[in-house]
Protein backbone atom coordinates (compact mmCIF):
# COMPACT_ATOMS: atom_id res chain seq x y z
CA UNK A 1 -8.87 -0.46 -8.37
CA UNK A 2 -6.21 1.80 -6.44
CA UNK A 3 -2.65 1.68 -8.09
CA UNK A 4 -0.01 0.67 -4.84
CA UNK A 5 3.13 2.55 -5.32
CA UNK A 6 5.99 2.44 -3.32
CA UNK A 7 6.17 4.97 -0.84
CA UNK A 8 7.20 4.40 3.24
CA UNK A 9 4.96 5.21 5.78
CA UNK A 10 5.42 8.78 6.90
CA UNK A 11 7.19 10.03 4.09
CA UNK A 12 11.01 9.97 3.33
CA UNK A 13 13.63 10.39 6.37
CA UNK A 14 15.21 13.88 6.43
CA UNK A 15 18.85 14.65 7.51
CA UNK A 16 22.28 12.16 7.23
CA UNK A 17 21.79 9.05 5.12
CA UNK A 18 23.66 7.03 8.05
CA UNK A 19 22.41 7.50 11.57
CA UNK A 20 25.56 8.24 13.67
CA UNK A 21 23.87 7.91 16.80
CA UNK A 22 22.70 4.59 16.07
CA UNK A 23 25.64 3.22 14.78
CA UNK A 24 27.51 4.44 17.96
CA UNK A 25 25.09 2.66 19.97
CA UNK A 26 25.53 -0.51 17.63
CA UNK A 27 29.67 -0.03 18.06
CA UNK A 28 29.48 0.86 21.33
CA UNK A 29 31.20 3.79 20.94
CA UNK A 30 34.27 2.33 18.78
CA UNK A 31 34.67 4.19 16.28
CA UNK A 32 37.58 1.73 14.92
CA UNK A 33 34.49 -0.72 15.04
CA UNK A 34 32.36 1.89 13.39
CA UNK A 35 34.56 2.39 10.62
CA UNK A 36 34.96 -0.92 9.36
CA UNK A 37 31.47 -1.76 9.63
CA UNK A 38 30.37 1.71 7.10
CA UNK A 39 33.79 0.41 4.95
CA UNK A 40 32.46 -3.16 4.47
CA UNK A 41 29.13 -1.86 4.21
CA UNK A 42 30.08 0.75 1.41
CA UNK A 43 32.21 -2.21 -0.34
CA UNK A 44 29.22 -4.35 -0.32
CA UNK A 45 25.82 -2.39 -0.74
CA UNK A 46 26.89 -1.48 -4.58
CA UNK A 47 26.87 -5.74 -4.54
CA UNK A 48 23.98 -5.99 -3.27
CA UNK A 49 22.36 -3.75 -5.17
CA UNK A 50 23.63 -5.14 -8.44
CA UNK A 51 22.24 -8.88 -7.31
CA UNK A 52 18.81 -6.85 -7.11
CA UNK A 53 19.31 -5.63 -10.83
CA UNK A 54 20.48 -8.34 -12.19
CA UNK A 55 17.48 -10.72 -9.96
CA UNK A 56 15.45 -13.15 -12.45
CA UNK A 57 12.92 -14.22 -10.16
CA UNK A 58 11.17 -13.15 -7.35
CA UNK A 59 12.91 -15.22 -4.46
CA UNK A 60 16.34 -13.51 -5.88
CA UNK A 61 14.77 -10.23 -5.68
CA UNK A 62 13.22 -10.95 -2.17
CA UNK A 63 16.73 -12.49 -1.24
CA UNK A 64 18.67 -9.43 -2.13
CA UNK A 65 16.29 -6.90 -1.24
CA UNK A 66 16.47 -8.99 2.36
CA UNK A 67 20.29 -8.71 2.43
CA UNK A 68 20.22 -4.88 1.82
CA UNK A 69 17.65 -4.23 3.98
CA UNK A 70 19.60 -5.82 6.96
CA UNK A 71 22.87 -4.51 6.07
CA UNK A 72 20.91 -0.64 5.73
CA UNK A 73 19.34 -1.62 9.37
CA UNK A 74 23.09 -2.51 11.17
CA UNK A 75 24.89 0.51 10.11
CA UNK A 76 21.80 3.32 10.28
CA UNK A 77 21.24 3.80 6.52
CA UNK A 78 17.67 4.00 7.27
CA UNK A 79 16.25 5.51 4.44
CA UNK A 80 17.99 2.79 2.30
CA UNK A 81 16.36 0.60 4.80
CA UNK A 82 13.07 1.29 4.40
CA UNK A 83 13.25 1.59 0.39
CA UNK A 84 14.44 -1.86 0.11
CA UNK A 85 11.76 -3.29 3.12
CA UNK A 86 9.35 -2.31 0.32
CA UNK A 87 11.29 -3.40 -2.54
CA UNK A 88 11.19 -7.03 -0.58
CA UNK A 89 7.33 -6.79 -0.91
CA UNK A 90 6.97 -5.49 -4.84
CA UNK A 91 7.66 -9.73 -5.84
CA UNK A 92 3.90 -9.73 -4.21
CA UNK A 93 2.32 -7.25 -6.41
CA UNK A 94 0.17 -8.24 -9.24
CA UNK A 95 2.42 -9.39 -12.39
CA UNK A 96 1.28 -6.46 -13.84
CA UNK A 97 2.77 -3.81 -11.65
CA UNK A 98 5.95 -5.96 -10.52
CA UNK A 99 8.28 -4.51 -13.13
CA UNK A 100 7.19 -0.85 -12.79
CA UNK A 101 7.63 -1.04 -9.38
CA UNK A 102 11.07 -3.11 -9.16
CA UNK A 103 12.47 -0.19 -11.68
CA UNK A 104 11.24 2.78 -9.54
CA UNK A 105 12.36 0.58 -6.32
CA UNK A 106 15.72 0.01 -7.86
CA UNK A 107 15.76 3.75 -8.71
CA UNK A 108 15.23 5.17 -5.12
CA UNK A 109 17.70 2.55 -3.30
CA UNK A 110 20.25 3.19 -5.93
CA UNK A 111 19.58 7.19 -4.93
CA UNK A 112 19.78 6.40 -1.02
CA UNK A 113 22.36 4.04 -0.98
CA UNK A 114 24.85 6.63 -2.84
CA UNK A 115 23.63 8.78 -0.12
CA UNK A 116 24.73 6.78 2.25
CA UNK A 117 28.34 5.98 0.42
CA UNK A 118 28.95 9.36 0.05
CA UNK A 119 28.68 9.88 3.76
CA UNK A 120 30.74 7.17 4.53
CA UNK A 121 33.23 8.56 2.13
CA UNK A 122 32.63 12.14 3.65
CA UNK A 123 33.54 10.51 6.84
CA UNK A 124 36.89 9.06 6.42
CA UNK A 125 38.26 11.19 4.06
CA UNK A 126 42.16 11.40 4.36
């Protein structure tokens, strides 16, 4: 039997961790708008993520893989995104490759989503 490992379609997104473009089309061009929306975001993804560690069952790993993947999708973090879409689906695997795949899932969106702070931070640097 073929071993499913998590891996996007298409391979990892080059470039910026945050899609600018998008998130000006999202903000319609405020950047005020724009800039509270990446601050909450950055405030809040490290949450997120933590629920995701710290999830005891499957629904709260669905739930907060859920969370961060619509949070990733509103502000243009779409390799974060994508990593947690397929974290969302590793509470489907076989028990027996569930916890292998929720540490290297936790691994990668803990690697893109300190991307995407860091650009944020980069950002609005004083």
């Amino acid at each position: 039997m073929k071993t499913r490992t998590l891996e996007p379609h298409g391979g990892a997104v080059a470039g910026a961790a945050i899609d600018r473009g998008y998130l000006a089309r999202f903000t319609m061009g405020n950047d005020a708008l724009a800039q509270e929306v990446l601050e909450l975001f950055a405030a809040q993804a490290p949450l997120t993520v933590d629920r995701l560690r710290q999830a005891r069952s499957d629904a709260d790993w669905r739930a907060a893989a859920h969370t961060l993947k619509g949070s990733s999708a509103a502000v243009g973090a779409r390799q974060l995104q994508r990593w947690a879409e397929l974290a969302e689906r590793v509470a489907s695997l076989p028990v027996g490759e569930r916890e292998a795949q929720r540490a290297l899932a936790l691994s990668l969106i803990a690697e893109a989503m300190e991307a995407a702070c860091r650009q944020i931070g980069q950002m609005y640097a004083a």
